[in-house]
N, C-alpha and C. Protein backbone atom coordinates (compact mmCIF):
# COMPACT_ATOMS: atom_id res chain seq x y z
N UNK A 1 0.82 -1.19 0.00
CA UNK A 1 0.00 0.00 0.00
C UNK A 1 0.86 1.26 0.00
N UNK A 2 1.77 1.45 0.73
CA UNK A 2 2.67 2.42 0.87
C UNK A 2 3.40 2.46 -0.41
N UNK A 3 4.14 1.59 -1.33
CA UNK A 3 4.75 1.71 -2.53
C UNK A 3 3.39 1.93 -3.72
N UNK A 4 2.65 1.63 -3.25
CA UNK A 4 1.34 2.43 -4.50
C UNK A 4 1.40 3.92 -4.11
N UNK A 5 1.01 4.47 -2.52
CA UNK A 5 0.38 5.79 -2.32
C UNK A 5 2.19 6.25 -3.10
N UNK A 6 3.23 6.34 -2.68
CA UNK A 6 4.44 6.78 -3.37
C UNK A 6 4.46 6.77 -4.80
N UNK A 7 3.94 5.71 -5.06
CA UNK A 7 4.20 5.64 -7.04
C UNK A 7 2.94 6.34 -7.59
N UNK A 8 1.87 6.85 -6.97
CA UNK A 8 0.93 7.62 -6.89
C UNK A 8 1.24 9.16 -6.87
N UNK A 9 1.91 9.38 -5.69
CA UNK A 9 2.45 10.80 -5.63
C UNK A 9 3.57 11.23 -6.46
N UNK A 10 4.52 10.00 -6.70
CA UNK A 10 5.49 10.02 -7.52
C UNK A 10 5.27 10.67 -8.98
N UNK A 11 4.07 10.02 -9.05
CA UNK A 11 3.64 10.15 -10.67
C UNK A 11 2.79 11.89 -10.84
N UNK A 12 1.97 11.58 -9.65
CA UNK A 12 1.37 13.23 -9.88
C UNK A 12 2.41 14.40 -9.86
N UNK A 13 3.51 14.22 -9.60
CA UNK A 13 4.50 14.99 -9.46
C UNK A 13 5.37 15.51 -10.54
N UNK A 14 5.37 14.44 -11.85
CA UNK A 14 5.24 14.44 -13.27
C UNK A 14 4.63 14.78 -14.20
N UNK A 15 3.18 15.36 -13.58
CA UNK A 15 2.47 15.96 -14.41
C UNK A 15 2.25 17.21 -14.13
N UNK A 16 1.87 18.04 -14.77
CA UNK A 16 1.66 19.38 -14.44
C UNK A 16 0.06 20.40 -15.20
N UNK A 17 -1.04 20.80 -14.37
CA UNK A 17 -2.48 21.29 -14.82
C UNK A 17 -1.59 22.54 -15.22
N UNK A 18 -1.94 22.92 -16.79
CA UNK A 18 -1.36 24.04 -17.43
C UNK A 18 -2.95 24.43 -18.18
N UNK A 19 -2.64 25.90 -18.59
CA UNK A 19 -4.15 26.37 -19.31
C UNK A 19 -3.68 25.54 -20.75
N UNK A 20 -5.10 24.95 -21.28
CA UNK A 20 -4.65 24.34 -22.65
C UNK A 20 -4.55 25.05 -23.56
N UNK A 21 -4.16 24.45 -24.80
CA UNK A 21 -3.11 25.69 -25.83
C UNK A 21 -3.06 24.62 -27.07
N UNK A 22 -4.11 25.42 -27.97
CA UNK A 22 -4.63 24.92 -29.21
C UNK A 22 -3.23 25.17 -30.03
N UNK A 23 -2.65 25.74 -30.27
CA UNK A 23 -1.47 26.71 -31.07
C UNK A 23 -0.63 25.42 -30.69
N UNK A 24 -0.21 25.44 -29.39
CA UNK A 24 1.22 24.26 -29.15
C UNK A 24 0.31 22.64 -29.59
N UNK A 25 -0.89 22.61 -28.92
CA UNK A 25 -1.59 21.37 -29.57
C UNK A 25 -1.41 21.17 -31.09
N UNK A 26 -1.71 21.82 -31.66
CA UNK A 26 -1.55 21.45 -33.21
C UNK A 26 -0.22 21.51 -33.86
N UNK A 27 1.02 22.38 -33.20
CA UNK A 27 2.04 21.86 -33.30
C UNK A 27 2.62 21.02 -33.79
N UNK A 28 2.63 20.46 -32.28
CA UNK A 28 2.58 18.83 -31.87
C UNK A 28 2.10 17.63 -32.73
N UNK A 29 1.07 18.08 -33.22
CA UNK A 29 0.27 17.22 -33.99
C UNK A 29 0.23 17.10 -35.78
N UNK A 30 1.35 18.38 -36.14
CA UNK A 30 1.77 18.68 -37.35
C UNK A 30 3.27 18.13 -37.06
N UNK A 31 4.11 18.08 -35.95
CA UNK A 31 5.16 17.54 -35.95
C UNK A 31 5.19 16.08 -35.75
N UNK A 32 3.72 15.35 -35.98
CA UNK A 32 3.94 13.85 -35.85
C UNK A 32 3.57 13.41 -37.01
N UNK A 33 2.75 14.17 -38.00
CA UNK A 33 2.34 13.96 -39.21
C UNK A 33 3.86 14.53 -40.04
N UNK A 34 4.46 15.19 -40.17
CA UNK A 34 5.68 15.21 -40.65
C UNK A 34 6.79 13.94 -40.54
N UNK A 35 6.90 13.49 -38.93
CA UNK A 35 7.80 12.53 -38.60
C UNK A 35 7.22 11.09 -39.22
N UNK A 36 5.70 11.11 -39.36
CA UNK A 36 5.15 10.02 -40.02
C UNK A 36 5.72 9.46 -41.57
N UNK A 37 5.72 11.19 -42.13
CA UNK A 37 6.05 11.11 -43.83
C UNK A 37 7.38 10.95 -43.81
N UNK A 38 8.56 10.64 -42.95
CA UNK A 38 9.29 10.21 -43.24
C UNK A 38 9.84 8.77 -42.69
N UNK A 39 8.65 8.01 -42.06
CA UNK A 39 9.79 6.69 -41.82
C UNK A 39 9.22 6.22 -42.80
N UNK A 40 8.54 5.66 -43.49
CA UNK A 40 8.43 4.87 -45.01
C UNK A 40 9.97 4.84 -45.86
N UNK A 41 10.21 5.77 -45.80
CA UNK A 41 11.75 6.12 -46.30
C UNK A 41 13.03 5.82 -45.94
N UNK A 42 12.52 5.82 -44.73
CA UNK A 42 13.73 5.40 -43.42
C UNK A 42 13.70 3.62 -43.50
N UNK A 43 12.46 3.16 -44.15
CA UNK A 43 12.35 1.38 -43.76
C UNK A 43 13.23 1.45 -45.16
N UNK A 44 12.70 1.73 -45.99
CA UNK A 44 12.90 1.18 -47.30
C UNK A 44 14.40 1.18 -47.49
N UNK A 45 14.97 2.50 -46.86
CA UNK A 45 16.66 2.82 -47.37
C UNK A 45 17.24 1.88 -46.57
N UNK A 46 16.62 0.97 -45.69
CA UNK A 46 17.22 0.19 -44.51
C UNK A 46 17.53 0.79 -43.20
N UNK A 47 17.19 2.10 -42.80
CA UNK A 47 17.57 2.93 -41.79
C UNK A 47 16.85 2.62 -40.30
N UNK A 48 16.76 0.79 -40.07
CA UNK A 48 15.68 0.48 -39.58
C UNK A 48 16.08 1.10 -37.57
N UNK A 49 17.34 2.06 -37.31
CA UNK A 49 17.47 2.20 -36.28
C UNK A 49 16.25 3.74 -36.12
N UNK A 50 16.32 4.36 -36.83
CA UNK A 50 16.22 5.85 -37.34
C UNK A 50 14.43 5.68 -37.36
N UNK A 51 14.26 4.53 -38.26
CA UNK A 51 12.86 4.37 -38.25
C UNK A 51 11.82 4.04 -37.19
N UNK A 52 12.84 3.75 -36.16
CA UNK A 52 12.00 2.67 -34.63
C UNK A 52 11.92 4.05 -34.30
N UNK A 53 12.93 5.03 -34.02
CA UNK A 53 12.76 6.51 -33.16
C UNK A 53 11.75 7.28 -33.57
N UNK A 54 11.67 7.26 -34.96
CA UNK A 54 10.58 8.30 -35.83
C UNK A 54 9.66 7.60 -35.30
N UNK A 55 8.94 6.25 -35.67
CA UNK A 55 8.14 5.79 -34.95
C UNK A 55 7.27 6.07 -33.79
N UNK A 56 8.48 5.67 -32.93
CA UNK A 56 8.06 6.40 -31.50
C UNK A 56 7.94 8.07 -31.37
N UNK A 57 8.77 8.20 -31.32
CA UNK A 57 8.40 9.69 -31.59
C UNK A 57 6.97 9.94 -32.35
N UNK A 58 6.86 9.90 -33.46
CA UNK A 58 5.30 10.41 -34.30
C UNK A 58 4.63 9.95 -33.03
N UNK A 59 4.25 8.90 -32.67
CA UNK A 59 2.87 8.73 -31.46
C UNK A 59 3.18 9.84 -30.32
N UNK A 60 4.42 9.80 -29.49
CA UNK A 60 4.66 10.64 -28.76
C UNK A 60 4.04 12.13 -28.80
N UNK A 61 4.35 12.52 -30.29
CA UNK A 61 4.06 14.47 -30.08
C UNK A 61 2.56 14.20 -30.88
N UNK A 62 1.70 12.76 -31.13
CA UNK A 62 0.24 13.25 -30.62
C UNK A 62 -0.09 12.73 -29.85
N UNK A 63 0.49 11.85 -29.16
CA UNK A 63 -0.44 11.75 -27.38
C UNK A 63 0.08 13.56 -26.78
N UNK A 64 1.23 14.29 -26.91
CA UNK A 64 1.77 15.12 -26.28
C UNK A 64 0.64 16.41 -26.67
N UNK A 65 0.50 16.20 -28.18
CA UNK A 65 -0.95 17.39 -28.80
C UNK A 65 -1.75 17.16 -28.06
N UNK A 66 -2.46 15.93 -27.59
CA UNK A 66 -3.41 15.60 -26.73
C UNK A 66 -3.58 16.74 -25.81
N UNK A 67 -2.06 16.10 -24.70
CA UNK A 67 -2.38 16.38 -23.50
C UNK A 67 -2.00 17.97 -23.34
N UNK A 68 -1.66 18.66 -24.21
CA UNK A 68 -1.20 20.14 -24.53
C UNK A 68 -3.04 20.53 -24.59
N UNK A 69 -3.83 20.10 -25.42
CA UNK A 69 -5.42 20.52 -25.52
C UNK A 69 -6.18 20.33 -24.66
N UNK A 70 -6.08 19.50 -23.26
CA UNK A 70 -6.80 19.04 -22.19
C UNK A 70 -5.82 19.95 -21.21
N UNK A 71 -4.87 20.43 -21.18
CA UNK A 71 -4.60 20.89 -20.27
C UNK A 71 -3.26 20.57 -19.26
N UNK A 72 -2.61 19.38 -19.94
CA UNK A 72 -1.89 18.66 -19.04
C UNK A 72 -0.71 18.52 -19.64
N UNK A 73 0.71 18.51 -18.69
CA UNK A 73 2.54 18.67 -19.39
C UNK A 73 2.76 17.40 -18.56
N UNK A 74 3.47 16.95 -19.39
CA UNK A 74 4.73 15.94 -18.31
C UNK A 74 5.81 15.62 -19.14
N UNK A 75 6.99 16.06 -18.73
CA UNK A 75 7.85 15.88 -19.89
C UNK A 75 8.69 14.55 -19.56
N UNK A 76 8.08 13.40 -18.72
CA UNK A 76 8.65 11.96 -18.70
C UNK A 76 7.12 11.44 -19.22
N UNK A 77 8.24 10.55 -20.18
CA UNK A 77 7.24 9.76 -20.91
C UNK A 77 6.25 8.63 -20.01
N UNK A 78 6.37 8.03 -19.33
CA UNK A 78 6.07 7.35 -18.85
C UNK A 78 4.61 7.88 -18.36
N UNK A 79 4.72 8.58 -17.50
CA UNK A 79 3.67 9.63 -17.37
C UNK A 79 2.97 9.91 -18.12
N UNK A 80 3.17 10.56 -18.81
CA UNK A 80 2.43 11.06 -20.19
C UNK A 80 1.48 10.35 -21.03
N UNK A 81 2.43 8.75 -20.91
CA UNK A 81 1.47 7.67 -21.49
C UNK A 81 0.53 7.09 -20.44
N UNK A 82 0.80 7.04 -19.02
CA UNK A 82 -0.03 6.53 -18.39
C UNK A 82 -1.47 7.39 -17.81
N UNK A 83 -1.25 8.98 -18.14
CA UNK A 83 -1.62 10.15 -17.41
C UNK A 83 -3.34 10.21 -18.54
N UNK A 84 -2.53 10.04 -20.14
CA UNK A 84 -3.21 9.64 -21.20
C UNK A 84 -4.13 8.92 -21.08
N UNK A 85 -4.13 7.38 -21.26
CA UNK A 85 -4.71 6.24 -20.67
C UNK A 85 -5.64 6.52 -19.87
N UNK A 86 -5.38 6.90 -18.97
CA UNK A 86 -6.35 7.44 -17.42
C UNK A 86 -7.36 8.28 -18.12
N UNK A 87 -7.02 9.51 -18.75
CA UNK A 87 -7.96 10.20 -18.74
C UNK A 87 -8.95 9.50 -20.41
N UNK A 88 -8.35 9.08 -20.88
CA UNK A 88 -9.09 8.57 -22.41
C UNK A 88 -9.88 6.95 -21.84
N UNK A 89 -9.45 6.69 -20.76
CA UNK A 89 -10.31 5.53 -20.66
C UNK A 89 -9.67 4.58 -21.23
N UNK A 90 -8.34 3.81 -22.01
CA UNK A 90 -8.07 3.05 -22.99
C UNK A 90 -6.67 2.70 -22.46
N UNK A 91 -6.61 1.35 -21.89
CA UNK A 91 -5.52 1.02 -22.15
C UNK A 91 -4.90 0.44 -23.79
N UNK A 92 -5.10 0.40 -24.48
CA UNK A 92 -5.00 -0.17 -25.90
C UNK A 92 -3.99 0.69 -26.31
N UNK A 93 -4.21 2.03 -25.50
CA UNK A 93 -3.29 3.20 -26.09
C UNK A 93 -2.01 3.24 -25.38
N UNK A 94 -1.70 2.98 -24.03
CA UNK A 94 -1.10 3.01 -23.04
C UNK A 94 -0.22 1.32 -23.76
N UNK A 95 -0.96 0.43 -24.05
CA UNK A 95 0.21 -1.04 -24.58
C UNK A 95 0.82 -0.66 -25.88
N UNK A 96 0.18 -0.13 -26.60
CA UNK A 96 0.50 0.41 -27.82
C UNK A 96 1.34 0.98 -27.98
N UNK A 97 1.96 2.36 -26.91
CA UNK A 97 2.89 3.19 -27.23
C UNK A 97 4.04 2.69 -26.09
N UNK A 98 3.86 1.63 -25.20
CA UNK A 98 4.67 1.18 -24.17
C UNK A 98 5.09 -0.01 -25.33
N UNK A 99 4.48 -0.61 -26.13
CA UNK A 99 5.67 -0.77 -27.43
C UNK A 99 6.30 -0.61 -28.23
N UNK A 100 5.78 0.65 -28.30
CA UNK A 100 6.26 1.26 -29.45
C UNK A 100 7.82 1.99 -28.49
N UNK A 101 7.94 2.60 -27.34
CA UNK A 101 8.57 3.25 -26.70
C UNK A 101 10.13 1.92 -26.21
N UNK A 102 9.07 0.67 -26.41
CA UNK A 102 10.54 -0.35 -25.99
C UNK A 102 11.05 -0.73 -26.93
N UNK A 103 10.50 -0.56 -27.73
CA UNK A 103 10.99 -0.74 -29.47
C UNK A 103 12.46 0.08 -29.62
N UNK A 104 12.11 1.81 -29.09
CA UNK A 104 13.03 2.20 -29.95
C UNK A 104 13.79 2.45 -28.87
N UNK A 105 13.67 2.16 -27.70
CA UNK A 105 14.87 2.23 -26.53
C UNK A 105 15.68 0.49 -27.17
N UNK A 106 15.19 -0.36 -27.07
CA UNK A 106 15.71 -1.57 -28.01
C UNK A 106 16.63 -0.99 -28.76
N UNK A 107 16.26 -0.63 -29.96
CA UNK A 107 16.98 0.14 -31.62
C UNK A 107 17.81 0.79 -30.84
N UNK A 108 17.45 2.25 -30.10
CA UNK A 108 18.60 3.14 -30.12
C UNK A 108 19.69 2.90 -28.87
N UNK A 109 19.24 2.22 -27.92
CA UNK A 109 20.29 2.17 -26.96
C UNK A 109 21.30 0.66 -26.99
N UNK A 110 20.16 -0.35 -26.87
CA UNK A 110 20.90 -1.55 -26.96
C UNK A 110 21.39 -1.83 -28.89
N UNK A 111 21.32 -1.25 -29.83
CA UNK A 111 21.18 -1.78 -30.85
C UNK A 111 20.90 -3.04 -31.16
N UNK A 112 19.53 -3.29 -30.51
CA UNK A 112 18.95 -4.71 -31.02
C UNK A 112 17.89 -4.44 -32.30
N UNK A 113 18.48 -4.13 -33.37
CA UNK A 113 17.69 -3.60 -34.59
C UNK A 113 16.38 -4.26 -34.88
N UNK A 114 15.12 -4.01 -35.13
CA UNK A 114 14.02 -4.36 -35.29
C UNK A 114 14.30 -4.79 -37.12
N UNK A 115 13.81 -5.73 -37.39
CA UNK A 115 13.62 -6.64 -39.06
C UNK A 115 12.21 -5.18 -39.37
N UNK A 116 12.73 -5.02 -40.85
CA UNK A 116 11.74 -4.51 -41.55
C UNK A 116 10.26 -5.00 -41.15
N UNK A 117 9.72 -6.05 -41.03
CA UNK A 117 8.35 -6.54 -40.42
C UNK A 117 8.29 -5.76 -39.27
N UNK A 118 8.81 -6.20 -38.57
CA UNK A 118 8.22 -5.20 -36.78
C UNK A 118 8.31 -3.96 -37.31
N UNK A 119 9.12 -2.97 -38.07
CA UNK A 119 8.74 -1.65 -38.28
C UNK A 119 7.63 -1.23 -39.20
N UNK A 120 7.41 -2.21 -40.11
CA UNK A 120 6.38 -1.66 -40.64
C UNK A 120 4.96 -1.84 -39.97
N UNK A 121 4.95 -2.92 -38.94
CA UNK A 121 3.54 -3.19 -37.98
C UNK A 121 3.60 -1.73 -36.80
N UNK A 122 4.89 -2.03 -36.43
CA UNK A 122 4.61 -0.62 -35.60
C UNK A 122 4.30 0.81 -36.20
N UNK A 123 4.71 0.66 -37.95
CA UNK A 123 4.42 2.24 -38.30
C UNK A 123 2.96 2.04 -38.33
N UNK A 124 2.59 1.16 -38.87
CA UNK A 124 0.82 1.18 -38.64
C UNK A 124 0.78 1.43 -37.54
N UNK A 125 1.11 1.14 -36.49
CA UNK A 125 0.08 1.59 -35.00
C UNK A 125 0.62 2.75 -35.21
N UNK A 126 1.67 3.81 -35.50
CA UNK A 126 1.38 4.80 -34.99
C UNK A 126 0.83 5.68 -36.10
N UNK A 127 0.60 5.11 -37.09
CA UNK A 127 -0.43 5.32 -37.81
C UNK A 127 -2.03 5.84 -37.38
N UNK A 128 -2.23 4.83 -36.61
CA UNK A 128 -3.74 4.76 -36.09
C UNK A 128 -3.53 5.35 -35.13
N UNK A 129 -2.58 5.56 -34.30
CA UNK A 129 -2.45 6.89 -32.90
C UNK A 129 -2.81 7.82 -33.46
N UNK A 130 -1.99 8.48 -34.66
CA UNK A 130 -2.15 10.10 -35.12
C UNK A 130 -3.66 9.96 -35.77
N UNK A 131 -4.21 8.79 -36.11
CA UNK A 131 -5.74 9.12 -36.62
C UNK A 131 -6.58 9.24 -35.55
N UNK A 132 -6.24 8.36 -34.32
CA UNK A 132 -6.82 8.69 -33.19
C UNK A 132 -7.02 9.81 -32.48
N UNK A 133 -5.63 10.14 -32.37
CA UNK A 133 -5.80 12.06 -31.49
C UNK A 133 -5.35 12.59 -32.24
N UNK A 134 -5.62 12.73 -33.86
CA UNK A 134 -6.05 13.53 -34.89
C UNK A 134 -8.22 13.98 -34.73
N UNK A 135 -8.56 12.86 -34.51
CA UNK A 135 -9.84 12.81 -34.27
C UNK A 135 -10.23 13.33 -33.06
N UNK A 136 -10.00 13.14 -32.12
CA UNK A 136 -10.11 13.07 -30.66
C UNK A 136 -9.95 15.29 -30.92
N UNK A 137 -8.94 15.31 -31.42
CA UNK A 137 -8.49 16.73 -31.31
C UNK A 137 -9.38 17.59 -31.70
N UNK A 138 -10.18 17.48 -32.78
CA UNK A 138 -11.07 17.88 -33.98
C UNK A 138 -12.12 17.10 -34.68
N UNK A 139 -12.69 16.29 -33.51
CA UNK A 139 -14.13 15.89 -33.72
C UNK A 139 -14.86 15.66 -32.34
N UNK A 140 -13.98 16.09 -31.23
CA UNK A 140 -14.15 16.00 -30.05
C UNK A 140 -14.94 17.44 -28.77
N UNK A 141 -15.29 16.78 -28.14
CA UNK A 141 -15.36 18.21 -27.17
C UNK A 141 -14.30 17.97 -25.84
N UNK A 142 -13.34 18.66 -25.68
CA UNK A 142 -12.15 17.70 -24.89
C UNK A 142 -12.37 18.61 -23.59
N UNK A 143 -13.73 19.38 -22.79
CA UNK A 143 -13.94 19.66 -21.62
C UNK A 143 -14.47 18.70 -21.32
N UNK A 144 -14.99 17.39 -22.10
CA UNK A 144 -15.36 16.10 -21.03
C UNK A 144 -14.36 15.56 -20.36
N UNK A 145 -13.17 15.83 -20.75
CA UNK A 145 -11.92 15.18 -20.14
C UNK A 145 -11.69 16.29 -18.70
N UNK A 146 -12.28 17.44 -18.47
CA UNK A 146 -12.12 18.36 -17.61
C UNK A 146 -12.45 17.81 -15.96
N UNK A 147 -13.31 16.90 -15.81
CA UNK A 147 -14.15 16.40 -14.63
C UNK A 147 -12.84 15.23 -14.11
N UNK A 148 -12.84 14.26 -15.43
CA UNK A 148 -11.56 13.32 -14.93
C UNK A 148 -10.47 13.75 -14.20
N UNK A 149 -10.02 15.00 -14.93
CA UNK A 149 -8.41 15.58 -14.54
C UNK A 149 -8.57 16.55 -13.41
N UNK A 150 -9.59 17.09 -13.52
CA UNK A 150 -9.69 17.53 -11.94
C UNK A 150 -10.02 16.55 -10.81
N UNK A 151 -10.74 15.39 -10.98
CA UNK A 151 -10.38 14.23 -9.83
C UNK A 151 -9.18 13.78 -9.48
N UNK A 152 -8.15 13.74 -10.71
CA UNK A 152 -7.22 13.39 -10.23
C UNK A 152 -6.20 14.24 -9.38
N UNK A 153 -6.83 15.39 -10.08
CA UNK A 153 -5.78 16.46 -8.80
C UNK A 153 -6.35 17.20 -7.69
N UNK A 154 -7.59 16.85 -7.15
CA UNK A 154 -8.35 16.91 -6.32
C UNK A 154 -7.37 17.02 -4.82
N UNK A 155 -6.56 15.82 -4.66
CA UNK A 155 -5.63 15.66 -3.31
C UNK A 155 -4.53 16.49 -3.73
């Protein structure tokens, strides 16, 4: 119980209630659609270390557009993806980018290079991330997320 209430406080301590900010949201969300149009390029030339990062990255700066439009910073990932999750209701999104994120710590730190197959399955998922909180951003009303995130920072 005590290593939950800590990894609890730990974590709220990583996030930060900021006023939300359409301008840095879409950013974000133009800098993952850019990083998108280039790993296709990155598989094909064989650049399969370069391509796991773009990868990760593209999902990263739109879960990050997300949480820039609801209101919320955390500049450790971990957070960010779990802070996400919480408030969207979905772990699908939270396994998704916690593979995509071991993927390219894999590629870039250990150089355990991912085979053309695993990069092109993972560029699809982050494919379907940026269609996700592409949608979410601009077909959404994202003050329903307002009630969640103030429970959580309630204590």
């Amino acid at each position: 119980m005590v290593i939950l209430l800590f990894y609890e406080w730990w974590f709220l301590t990583k996030i930060l209630r900021i006023k939300p900010n359409i301008i840095i949201s879409e950013s974000f969300l133009n800098q993952a659609e850019i990083t998108l149009s280039k790993i296709q390029r990155s598989i094909e030339e064989g650049d399969y270390l370069w391509a796991s990062v773009k990868i990760y990255y593209s999902a990263y700066y739109s879960l990050t557009a997300f949480l820039w439009r609801v209101g919320l910073k955390s500049e450790n990932h971990d957070c960010a993806i779990k802070i996400t999750a919480y408030v969207l209701n979905d772990t699908e999104i939270e396994k998704t980018l916690d593979n995509l994120k071991s993927s390219r710590i894999d590629n870039q730190y250990y150089l355990k290079i991912s085979d053309a197959s695993v990069l092109k399955e993972n560029y699809e998922a982050a494919k379907l991330l940026y269609a996700k909180f592409y949608n979410l951003l601009h077909n959404s009303n994202n003050n329903k997320f307002t009630q969640k995130i103030d429970n959580l920072f309630k204590n």
